[in-house]
Protein backbone atom coordinates (compact mmCIF):
# COMPACT_ATOMS: atom_id res chain seq x y z
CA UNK A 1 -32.46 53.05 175.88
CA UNK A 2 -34.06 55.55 173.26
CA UNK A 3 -34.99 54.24 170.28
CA UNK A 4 -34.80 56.77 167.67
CA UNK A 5 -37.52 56.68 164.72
CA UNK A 6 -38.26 58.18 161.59
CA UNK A 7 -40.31 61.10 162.41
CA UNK A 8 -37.42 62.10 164.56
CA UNK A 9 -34.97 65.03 164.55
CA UNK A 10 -31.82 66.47 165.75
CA UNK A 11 -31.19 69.78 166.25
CA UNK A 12 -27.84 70.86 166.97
CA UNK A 13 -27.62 74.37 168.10
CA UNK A 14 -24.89 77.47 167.77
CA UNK A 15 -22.10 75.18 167.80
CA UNK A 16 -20.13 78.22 166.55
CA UNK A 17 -16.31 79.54 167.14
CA UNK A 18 -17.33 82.14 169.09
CA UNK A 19 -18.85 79.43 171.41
CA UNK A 20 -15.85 77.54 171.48
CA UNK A 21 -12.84 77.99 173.49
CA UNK A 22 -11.06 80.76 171.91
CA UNK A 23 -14.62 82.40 170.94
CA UNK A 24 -15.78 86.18 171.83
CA UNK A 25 -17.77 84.15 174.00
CA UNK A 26 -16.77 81.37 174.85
CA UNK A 27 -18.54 78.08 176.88
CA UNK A 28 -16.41 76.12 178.95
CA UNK A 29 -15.78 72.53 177.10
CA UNK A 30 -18.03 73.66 174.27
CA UNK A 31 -15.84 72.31 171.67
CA UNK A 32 -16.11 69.07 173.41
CA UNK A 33 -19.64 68.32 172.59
CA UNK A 34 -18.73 67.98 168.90
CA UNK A 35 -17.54 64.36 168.75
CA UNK A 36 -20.87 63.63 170.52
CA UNK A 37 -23.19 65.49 167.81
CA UNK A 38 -21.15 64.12 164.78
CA UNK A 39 -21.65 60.17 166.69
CA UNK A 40 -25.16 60.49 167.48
CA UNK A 41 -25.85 62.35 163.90
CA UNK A 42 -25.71 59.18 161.69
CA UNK A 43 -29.13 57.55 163.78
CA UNK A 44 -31.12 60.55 162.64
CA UNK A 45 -33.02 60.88 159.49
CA UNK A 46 -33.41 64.74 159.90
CA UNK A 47 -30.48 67.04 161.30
CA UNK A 48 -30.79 70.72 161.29
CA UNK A 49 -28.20 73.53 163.08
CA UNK A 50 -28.64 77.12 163.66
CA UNK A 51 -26.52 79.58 163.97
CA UNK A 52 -26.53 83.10 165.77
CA UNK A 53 -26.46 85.29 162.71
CA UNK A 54 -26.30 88.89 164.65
CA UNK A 55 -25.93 91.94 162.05
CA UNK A 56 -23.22 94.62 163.26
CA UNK A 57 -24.32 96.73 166.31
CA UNK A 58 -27.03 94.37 167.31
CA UNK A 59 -29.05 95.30 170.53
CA UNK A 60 -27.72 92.33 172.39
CA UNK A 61 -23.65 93.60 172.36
CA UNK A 62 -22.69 95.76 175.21
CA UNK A 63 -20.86 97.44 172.67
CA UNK A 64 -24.34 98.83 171.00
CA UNK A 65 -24.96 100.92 174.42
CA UNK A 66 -22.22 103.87 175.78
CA UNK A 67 -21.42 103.15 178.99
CA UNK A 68 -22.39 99.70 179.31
CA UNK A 69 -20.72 96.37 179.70
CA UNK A 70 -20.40 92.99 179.17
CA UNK A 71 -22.92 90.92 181.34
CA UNK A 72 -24.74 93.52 182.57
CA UNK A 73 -28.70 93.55 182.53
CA UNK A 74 -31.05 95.97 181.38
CA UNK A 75 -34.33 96.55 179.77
CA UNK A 76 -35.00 96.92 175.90
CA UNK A 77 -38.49 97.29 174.51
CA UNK A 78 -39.78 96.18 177.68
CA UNK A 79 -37.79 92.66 177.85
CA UNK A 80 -34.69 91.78 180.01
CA UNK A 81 -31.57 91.43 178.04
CA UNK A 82 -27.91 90.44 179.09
CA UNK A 83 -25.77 92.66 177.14
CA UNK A 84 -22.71 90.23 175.61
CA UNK A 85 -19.56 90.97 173.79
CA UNK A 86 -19.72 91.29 170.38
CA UNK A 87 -20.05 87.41 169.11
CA UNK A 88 -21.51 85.21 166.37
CA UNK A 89 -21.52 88.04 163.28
CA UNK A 90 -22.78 87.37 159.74
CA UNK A 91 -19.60 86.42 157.91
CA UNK A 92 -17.48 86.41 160.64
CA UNK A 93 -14.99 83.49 161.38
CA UNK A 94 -16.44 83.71 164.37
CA UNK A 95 -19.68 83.34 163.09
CA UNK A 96 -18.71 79.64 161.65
CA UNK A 97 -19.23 76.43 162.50
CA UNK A 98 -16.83 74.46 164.70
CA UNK A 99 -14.58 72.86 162.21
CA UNK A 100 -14.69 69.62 163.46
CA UNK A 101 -18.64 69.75 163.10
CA UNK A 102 -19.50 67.54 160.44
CA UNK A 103 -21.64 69.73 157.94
CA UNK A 104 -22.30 66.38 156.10
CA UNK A 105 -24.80 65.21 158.26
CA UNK A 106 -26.74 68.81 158.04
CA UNK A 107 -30.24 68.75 155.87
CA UNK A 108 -30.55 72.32 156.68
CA UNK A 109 -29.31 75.72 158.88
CA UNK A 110 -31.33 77.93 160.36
CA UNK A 111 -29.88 81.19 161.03
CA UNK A 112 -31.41 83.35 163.73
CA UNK A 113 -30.67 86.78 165.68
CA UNK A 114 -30.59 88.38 162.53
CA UNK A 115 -32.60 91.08 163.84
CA UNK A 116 -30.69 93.99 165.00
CA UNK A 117 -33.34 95.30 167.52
CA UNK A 118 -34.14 91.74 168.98
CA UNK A 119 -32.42 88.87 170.55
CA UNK A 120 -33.31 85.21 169.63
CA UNK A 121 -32.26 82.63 172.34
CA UNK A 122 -34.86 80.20 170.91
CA UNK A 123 -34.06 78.43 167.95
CA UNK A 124 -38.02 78.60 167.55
CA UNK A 125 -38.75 81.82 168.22
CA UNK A 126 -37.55 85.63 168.81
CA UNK A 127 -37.53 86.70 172.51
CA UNK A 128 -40.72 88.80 171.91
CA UNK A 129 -41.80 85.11 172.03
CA UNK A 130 -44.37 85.97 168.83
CA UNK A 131 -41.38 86.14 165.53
CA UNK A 132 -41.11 82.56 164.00
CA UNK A 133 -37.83 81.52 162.91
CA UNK A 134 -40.03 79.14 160.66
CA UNK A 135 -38.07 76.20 161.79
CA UNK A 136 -41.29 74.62 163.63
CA UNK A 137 -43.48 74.92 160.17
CA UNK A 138 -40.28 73.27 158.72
CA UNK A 139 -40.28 70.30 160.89
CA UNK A 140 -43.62 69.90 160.80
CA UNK A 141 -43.90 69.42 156.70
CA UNK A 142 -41.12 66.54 157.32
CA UNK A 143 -43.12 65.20 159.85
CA UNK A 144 -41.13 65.59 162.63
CA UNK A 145 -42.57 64.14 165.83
CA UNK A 146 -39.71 64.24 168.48
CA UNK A 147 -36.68 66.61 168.93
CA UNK A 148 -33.47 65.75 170.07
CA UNK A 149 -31.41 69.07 171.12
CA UNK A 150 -27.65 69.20 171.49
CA UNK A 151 -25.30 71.86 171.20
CA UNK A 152 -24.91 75.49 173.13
CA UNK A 153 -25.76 76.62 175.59
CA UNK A 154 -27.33 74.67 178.45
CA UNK A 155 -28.75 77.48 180.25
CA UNK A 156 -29.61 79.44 177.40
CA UNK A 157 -30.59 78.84 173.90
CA UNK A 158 -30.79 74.95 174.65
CA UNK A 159 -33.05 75.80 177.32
CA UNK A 160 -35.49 78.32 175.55
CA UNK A 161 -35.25 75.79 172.20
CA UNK A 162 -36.70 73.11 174.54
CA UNK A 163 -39.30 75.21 176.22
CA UNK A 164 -40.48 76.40 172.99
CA UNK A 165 -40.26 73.35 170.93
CA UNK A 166 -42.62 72.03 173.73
CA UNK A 167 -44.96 74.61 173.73
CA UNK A 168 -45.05 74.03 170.05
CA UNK A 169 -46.38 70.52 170.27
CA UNK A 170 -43.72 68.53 170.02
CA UNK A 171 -42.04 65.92 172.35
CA UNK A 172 -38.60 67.03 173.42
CA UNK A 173 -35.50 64.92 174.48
CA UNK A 174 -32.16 67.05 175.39
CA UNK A 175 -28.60 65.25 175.22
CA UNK A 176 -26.95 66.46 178.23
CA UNK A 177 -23.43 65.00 176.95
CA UNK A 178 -23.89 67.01 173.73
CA UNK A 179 -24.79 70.14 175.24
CA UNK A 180 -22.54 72.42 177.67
CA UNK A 181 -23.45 75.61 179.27
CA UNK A 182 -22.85 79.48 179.90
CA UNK A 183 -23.27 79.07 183.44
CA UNK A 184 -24.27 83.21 183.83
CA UNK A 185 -25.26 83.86 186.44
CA UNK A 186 -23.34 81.26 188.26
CA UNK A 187 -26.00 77.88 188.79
CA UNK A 188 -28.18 78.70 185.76
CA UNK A 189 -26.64 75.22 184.18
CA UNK A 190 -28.51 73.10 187.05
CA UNK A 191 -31.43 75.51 187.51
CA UNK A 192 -31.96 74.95 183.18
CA UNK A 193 -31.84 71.33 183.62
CA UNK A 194 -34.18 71.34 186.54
CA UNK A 195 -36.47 73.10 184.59
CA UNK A 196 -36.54 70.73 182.15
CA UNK A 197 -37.30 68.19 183.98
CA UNK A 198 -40.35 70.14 185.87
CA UNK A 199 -41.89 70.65 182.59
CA UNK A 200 -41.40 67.25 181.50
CA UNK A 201 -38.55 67.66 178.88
CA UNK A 202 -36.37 64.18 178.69
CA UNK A 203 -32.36 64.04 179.28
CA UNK A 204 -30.54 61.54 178.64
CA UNK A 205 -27.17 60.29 177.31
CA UNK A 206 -25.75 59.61 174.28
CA UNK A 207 -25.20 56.20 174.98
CA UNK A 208 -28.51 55.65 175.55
CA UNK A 209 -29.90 56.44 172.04
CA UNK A 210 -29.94 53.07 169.46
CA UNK A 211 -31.23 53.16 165.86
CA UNK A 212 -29.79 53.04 162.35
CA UNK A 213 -29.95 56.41 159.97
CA UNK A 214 -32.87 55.92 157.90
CA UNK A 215 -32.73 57.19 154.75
CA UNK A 216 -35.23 59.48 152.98
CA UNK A 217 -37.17 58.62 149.66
């Protein structure tokens, strides 16, 4: 069992439509990992989401380069990119959180992606791996010692949250039955948790976590 503690936090990422069955792009199951997140919400002190935020035309759609398609790979400014359908943006329905995602148990919402020349996996940082999203300088003025990640995807922006968030000095716990994944290319699901585990990142279930909300001030 995990104990969870004040200094801790949850972060529940892109659980969005477009990541939802039905979505532009969609994870298998993805919906499914919202009665999880809104259960394991009430232990936490501090819960924040992001959401992909991606301006028209932005350089991650296939749709932003002739000729090109869906889930193809190629280069921009000198960093590999898969080129996705048009998902995830600003104001879009698509855009929105699940609507069974209870918004009550937010503090705050990060919104990331928003630039139209770079991609953001990371809930921490740009893929130039040097633009702040400012939500690390965030959790550290709460005081924020632990992370608890849940949300989507698996293999993608769960995985590069958790690297970073490491990197970043804090101690990292994922919720494997609160996440689901992309799975692109086929395998990258069990090659992200692997990886996790190599660098000494935490899963565990939902089941396993005990604790009572604790309430600020």
């Amino acid at each position: 069992m995990v104990t969870v503690r004040p200094d801790d936090a949850l972060l529940v990422v892109d659980l969005q439509n477009d990541f939802c069955p039905g979505g532009a792009l969609a994870v298998s199951e993805g919906d499914r990992v919202t009665p999880v997140i809104n259960r394991i919400a009430a232990k936490f002190t501090f819960v924040a989401a992001t959401q992909d935020w991606h301006p028209p035309a932005h350089v991650s759609f296939a749709s932003s380069h002739p000729g090109k398609k869906p889930y193809e790979l190629m280069r921009i400014r000198g960093l590999e990119q898969v080129l996705w359908p048009d998902h995830c943006v600003q104001g879009s329905r698509g855009a929105e959180f699940h609507r069974e995602l209870d918004v009550r148990n937010l503090l705050f919402i990060i919104r990331k992606g928003t630039n139209p020349k770079m991609d953001s996996y990371s809930t921490f940082l740009e893929n130039d791996h040097r633009t702040s999203t400012g939500l690390s300088g965030l959790f550290r003025e709460l005081g924020v010692k632990r992370i608890f990640l849940a949300g989507l995807a698996t293999d993608y922006c769960v995985l590069y949250s958790a690297r970073d968030a490491l990197e970043l000095g804090f101690k990292v716990l994922v919720i494997e039955d609160g996440c689901r994944g992309v799975d692109f290319p086929a395998g990258s699901v069990e090659k992200a948790l692997r990886e996790m585990h190599q660098r000494g990142i935490r899963t565990l279930k939902s089941d396993q976590l005990q604790g009572i909300r604790r309430h600020r001030g």
